[in-house]
C-alpha atoms as a PDB file:
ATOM      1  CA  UNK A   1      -2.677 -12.542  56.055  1.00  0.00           C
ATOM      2  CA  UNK A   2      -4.919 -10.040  57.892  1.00  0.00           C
ATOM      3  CA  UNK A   3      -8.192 -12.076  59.047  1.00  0.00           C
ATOM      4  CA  UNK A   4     -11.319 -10.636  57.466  1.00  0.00           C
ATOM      5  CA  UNK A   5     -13.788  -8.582  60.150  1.00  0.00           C
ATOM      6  CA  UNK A   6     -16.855 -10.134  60.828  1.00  0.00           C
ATOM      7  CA  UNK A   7     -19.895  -8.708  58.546  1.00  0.00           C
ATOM      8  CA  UNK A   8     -22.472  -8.732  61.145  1.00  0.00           C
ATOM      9  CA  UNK A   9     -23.039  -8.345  65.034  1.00  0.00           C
ATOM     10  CA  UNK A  10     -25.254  -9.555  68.036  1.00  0.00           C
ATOM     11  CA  UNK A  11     -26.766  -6.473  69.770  1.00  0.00           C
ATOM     12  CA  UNK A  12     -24.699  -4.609  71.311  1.00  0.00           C
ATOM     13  CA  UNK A  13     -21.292  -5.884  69.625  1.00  0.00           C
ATOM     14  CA  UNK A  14     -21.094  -2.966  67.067  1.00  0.00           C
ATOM     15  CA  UNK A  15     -20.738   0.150  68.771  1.00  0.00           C
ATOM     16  CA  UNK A  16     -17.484  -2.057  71.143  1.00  0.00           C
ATOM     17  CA  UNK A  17     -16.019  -2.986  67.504  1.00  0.00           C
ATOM     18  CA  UNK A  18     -16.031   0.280  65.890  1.00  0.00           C
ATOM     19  CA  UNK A  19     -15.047   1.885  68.820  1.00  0.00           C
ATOM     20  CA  UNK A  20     -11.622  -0.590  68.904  1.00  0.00           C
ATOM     21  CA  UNK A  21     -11.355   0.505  65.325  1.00  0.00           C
ATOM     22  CA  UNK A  22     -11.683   4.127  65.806  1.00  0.00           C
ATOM     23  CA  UNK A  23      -9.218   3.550  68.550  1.00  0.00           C
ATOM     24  CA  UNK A  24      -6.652   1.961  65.938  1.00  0.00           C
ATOM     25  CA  UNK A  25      -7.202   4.211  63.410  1.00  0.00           C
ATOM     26  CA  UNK A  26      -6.662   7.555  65.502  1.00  0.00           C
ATOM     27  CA  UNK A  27      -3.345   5.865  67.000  1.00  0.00           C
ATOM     28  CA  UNK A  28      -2.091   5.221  62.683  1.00  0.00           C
ATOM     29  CA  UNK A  29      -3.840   8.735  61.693  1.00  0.00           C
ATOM     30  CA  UNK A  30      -4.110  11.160  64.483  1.00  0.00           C
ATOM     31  CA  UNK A  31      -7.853  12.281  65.941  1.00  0.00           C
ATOM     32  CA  UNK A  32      -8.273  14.483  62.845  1.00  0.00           C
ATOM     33  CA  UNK A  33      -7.127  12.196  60.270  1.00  0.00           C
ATOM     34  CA  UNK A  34     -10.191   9.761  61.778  1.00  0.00           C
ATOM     35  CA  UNK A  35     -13.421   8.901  59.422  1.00  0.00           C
ATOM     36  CA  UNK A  36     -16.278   7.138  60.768  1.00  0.00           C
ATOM     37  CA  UNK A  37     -16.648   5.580  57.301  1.00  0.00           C
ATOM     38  CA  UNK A  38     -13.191   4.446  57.792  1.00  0.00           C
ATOM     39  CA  UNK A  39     -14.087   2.328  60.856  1.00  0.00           C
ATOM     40  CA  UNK A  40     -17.240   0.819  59.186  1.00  0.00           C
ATOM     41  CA  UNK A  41     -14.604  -0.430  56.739  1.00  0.00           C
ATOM     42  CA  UNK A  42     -12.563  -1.787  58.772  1.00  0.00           C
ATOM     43  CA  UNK A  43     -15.555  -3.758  60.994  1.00  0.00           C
ATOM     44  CA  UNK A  44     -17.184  -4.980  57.712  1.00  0.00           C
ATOM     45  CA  UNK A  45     -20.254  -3.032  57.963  1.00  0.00           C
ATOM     46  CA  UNK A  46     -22.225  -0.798  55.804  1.00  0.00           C
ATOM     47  CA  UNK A  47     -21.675   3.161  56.647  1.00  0.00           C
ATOM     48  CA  UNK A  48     -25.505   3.621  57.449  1.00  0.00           C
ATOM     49  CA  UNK A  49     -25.156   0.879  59.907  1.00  0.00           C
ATOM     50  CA  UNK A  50     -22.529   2.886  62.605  1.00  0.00           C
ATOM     51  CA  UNK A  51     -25.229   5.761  62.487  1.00  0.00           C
ATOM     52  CA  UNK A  52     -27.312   3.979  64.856  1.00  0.00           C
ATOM     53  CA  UNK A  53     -24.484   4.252  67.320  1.00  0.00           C
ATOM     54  CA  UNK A  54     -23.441   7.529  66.779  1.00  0.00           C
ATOM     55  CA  UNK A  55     -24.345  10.040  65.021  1.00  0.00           C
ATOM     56  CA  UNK A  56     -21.312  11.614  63.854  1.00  0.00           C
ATOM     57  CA  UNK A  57     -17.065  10.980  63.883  1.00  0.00           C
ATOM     58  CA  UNK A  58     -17.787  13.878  66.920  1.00  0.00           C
ATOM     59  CA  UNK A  59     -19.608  11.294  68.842  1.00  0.00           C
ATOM     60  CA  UNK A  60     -17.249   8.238  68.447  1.00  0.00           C
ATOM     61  CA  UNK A  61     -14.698  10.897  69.597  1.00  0.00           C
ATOM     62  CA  UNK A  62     -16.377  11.604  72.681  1.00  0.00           C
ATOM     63  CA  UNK A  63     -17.240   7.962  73.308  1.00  0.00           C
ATOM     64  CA  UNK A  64     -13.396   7.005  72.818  1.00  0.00           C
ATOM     65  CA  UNK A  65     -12.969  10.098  75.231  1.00  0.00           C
ATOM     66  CA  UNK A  66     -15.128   8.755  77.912  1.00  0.00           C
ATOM     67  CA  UNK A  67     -13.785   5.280  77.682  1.00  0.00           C
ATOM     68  CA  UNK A  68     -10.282   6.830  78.139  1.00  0.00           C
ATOM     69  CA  UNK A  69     -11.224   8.750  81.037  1.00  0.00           C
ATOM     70  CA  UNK A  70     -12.880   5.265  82.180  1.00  0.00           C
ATOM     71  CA  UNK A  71      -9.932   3.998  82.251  1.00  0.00           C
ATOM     72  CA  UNK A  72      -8.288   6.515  83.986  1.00  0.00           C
ATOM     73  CA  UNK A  73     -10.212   6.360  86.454  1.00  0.00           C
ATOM     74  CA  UNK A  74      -9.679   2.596  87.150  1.00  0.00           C
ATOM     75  CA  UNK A  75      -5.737   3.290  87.377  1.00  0.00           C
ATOM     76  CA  UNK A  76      -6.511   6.136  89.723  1.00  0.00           C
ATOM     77  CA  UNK A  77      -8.357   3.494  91.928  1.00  0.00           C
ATOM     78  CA  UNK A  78      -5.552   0.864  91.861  1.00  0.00           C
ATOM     79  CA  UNK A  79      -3.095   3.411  92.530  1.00  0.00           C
ATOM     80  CA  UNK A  80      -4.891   4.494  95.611  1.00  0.00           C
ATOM     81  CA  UNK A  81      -5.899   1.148  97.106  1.00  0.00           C
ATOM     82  CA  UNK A  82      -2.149   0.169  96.386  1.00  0.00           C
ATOM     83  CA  UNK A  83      -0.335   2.916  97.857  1.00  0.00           C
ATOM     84  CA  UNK A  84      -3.240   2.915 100.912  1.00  0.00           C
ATOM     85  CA  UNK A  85      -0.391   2.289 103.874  1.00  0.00           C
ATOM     86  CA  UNK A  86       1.929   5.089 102.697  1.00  0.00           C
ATOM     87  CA  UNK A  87       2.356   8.533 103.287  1.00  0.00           C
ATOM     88  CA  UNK A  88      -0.816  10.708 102.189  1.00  0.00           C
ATOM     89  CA  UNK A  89       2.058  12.789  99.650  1.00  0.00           C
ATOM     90  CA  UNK A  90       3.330   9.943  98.474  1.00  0.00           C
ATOM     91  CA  UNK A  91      -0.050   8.647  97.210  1.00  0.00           C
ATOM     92  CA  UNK A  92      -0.344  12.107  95.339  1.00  0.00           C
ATOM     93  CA  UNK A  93       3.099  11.413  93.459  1.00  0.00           C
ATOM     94  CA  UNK A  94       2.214   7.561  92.853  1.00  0.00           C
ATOM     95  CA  UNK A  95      -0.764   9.361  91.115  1.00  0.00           C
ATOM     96  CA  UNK A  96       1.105  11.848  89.465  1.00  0.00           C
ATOM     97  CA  UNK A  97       3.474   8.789  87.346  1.00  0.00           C
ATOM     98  CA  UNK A  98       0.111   7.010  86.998  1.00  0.00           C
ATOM     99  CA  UNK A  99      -1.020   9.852  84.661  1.00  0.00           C
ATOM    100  CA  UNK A 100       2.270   9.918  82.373  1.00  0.00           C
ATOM    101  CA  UNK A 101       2.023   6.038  82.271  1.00  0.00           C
ATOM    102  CA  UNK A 102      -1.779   6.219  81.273  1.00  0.00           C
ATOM    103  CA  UNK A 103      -0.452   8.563  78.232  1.00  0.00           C
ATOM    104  CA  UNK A 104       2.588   7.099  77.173  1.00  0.00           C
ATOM    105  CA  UNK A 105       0.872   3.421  77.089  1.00  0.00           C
ATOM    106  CA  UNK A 106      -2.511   4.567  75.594  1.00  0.00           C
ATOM    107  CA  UNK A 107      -1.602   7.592  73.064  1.00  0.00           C
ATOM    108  CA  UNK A 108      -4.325   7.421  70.690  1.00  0.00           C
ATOM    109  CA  UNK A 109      -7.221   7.406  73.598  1.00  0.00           C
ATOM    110  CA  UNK A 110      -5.353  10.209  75.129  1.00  0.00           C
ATOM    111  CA  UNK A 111      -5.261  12.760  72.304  1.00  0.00           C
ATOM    112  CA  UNK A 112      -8.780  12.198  71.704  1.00  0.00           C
ATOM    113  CA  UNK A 113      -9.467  12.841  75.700  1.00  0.00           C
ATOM    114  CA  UNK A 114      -7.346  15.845  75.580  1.00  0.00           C
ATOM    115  CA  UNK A 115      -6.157  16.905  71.843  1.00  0.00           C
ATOM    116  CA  UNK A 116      -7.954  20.052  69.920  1.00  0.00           C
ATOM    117  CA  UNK A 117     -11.626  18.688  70.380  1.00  0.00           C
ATOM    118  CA  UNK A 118     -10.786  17.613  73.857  1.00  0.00           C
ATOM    119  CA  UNK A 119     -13.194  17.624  77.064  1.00  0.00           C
ATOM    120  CA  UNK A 120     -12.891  18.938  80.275  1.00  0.00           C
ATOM    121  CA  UNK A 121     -11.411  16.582  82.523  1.00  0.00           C
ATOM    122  CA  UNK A 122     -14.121  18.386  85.971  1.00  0.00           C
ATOM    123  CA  UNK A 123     -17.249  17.222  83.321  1.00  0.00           C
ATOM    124  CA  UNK A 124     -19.174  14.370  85.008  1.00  0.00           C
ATOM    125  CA  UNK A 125     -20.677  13.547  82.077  1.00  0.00           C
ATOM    126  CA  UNK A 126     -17.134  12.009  81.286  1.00  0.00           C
ATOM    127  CA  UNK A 127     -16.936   9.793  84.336  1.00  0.00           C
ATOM    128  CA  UNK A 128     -18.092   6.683  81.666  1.00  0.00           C
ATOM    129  CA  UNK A 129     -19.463   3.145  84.202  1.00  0.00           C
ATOM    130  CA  UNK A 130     -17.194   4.420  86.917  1.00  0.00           C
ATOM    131  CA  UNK A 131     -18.689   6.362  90.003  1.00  0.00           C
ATOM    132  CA  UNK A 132     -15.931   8.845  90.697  1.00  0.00           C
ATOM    133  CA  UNK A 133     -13.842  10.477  88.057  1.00  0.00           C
ATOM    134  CA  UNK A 134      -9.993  10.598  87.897  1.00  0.00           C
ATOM    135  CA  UNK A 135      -9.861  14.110  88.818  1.00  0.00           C
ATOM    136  CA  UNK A 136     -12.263  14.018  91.560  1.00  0.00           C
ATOM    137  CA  UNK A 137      -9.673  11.120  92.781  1.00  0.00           C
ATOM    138  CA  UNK A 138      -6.943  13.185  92.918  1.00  0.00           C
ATOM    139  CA  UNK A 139      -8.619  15.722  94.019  1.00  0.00           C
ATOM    140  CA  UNK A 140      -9.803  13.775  97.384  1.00  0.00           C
ATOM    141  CA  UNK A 141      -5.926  12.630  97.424  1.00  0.00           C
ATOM    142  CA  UNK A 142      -4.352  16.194  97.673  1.00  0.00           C
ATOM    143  CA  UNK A 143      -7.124  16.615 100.233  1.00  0.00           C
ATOM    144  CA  UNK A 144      -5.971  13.775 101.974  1.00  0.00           C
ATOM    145  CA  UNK A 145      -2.401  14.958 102.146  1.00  0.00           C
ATOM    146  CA  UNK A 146      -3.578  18.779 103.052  1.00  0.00           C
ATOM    147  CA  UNK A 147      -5.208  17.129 106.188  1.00  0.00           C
ATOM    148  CA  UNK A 148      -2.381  15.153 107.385  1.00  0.00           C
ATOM    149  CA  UNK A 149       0.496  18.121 106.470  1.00  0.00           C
ATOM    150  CA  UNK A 150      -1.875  21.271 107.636  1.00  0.00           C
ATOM    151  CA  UNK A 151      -1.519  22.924 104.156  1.00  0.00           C
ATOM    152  CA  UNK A 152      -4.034  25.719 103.857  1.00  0.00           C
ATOM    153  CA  UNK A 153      -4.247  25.960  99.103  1.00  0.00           C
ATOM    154  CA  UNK A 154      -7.463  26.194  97.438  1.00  0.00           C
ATOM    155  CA  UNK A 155      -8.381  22.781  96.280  1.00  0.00           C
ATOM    156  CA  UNK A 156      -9.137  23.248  92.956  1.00  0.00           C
ATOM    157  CA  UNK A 157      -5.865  25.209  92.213  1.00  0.00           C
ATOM    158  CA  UNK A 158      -3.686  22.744  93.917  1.00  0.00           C
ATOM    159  CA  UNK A 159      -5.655  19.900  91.461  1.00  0.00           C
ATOM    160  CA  UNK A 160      -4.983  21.849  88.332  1.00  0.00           C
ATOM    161  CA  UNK A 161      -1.128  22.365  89.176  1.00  0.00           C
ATOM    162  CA  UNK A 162      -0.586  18.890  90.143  1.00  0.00           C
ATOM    163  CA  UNK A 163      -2.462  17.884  86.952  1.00  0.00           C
ATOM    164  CA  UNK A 164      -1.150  20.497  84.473  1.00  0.00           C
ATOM    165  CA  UNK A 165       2.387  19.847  85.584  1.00  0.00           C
ATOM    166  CA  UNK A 166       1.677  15.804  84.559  1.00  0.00           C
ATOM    167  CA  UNK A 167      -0.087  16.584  81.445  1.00  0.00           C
ATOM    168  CA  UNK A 168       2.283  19.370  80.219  1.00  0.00           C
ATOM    169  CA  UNK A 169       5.237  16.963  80.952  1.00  0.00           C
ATOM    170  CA  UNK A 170       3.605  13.855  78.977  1.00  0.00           C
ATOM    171  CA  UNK A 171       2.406  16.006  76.119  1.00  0.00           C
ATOM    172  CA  UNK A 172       5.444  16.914  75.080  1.00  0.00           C
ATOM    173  CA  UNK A 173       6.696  13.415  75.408  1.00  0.00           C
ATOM    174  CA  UNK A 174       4.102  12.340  73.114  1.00  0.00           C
ATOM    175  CA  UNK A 175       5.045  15.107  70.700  1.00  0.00           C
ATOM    176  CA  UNK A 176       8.763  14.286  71.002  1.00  0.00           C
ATOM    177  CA  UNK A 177       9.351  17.566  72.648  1.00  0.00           C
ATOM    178  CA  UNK A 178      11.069  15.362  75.205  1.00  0.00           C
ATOM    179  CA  UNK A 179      13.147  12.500  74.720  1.00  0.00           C
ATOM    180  CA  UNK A 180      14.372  10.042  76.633  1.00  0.00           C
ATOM    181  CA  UNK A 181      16.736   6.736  75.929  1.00  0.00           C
ATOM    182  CA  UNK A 182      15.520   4.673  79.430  1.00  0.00           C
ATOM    183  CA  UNK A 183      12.134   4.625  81.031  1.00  0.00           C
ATOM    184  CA  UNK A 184      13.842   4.985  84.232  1.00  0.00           C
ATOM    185  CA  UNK A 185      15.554   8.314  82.883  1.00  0.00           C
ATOM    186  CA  UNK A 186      12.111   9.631  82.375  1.00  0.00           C
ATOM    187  CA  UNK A 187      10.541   7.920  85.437  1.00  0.00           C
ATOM    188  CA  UNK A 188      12.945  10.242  87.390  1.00  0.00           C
ATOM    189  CA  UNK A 189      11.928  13.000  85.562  1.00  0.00           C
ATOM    190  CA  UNK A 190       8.498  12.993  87.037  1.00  0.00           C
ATOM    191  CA  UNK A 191       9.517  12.459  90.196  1.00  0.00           C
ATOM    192  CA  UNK A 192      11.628  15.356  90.668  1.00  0.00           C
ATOM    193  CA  UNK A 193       8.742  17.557  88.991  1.00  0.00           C
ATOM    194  CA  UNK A 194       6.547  16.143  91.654  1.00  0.00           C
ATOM    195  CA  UNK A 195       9.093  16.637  94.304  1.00  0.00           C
ATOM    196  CA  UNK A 196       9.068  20.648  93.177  1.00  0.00           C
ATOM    197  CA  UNK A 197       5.714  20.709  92.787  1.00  0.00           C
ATOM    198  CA  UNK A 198       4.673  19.137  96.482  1.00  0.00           C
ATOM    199  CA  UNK A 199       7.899  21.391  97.759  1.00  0.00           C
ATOM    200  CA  UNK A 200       5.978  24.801  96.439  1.00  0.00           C
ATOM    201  CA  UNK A 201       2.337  23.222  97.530  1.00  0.00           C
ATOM    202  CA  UNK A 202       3.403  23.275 101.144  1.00  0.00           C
ATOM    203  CA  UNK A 203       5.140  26.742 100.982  1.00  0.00           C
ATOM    204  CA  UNK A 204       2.534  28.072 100.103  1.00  0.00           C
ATOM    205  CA  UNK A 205       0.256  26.383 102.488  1.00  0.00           C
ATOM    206  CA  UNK A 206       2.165  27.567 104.720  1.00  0.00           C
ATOM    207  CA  UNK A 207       2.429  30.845 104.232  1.00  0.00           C
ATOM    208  CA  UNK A 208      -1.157  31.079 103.931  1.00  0.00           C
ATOM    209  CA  UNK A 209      -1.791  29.574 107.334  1.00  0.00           C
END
């Protein structure tokens, strides 16, 4: 028997429940099948009462958005501090699996970060309680790697490829574009995309030096 919600909230415990709601909801439903007045049900709490944590189902979208790229963020960190003795490169590719795992383990948070009504991953605003987005992080790791290799690529492109490549790839996992019977199958899967992607990075920073 499913455990009735609680019907009210200490400051500050609202906005955290119905955004674990909207989170469940968007995983069952998908970001457009999402109603704000559906997570007030859920919570036990009048309609009116989510309205004085956001304003619209737009705004719980963004704020499930930011908390996503929040987290993101935090598995950038422990991917960097983790791989911190290796190979510059190799800290870009530990990145690059980081990314499909973030997707594959938290769906729902990703479509809403990057689905229809999506934000742009370069947008500050987005960064949530931590001090240095995800893509600023992996933009300072390609950096990192350029240094240490003497590849000459615009940053910014190089950032976009490495990240397109990830998100086009775990997209169309999500979607079932891509299937795959073992983890491990699709584990290797990334890797050799990496390995072709950090392969064409350096000829062409090369051939631009």
């Amino acid at each position: 028997m499913t455990k009735k919600p609680r019907a009210t909230y200490h400051h500050g415990d609202l906005a955290t429940a119905l955004l674990d709601a909207a989170e469940t909801l968007v995983a069952n439903k998908g970001v457009a099948g999402f109603s704000l007045r559906e997570a007030a049900r859920v919570v036990g709490v009048d309609p009116a009462a989510c309205y004085r944590h956001f304003r619209d189902r737009e705004a719980i979208i963004q704020a499930l958005a930011t908390r996503g790229f929040t987290k993101l963020a935090h598995a950038f960190a422990a991917v960097v501090e983790a791989n911190r003795r290796r190979k510059p490169v190799e800290v870009v590719r530990a990145l690059g699996h980081a990314y499909v795992r973030f997707a594959i383990e938290s769906p729902s948070v990703f479509r809403c970060m990057f689905g229809p009504n999506g934000f742009d991953a370069r947008d500050p605003a987005l960064r949530g309680d931590y001090g240095v987005g995800g893509y600023e992080q992996v933009q300072r790791a390609i950096a990192a790697w350029f240094e240490a290799d003497g590849i000459t690529v615009e940053l910014d492109d190089a950032t976009i490829a490495l990240w397109s490549t990830v998100h086009g790839f775990a997209s169309m996992v999500l979607d079932g574009a891509l299937r795959f019977n073992q983890s491990a199958v699709r584990d290797r899967t990334v890797d050799n995309l990496l390995t072709t992607l950090v392969a064409g990075l350096k000829t062409r920073g090369r051939a631009l030096a």
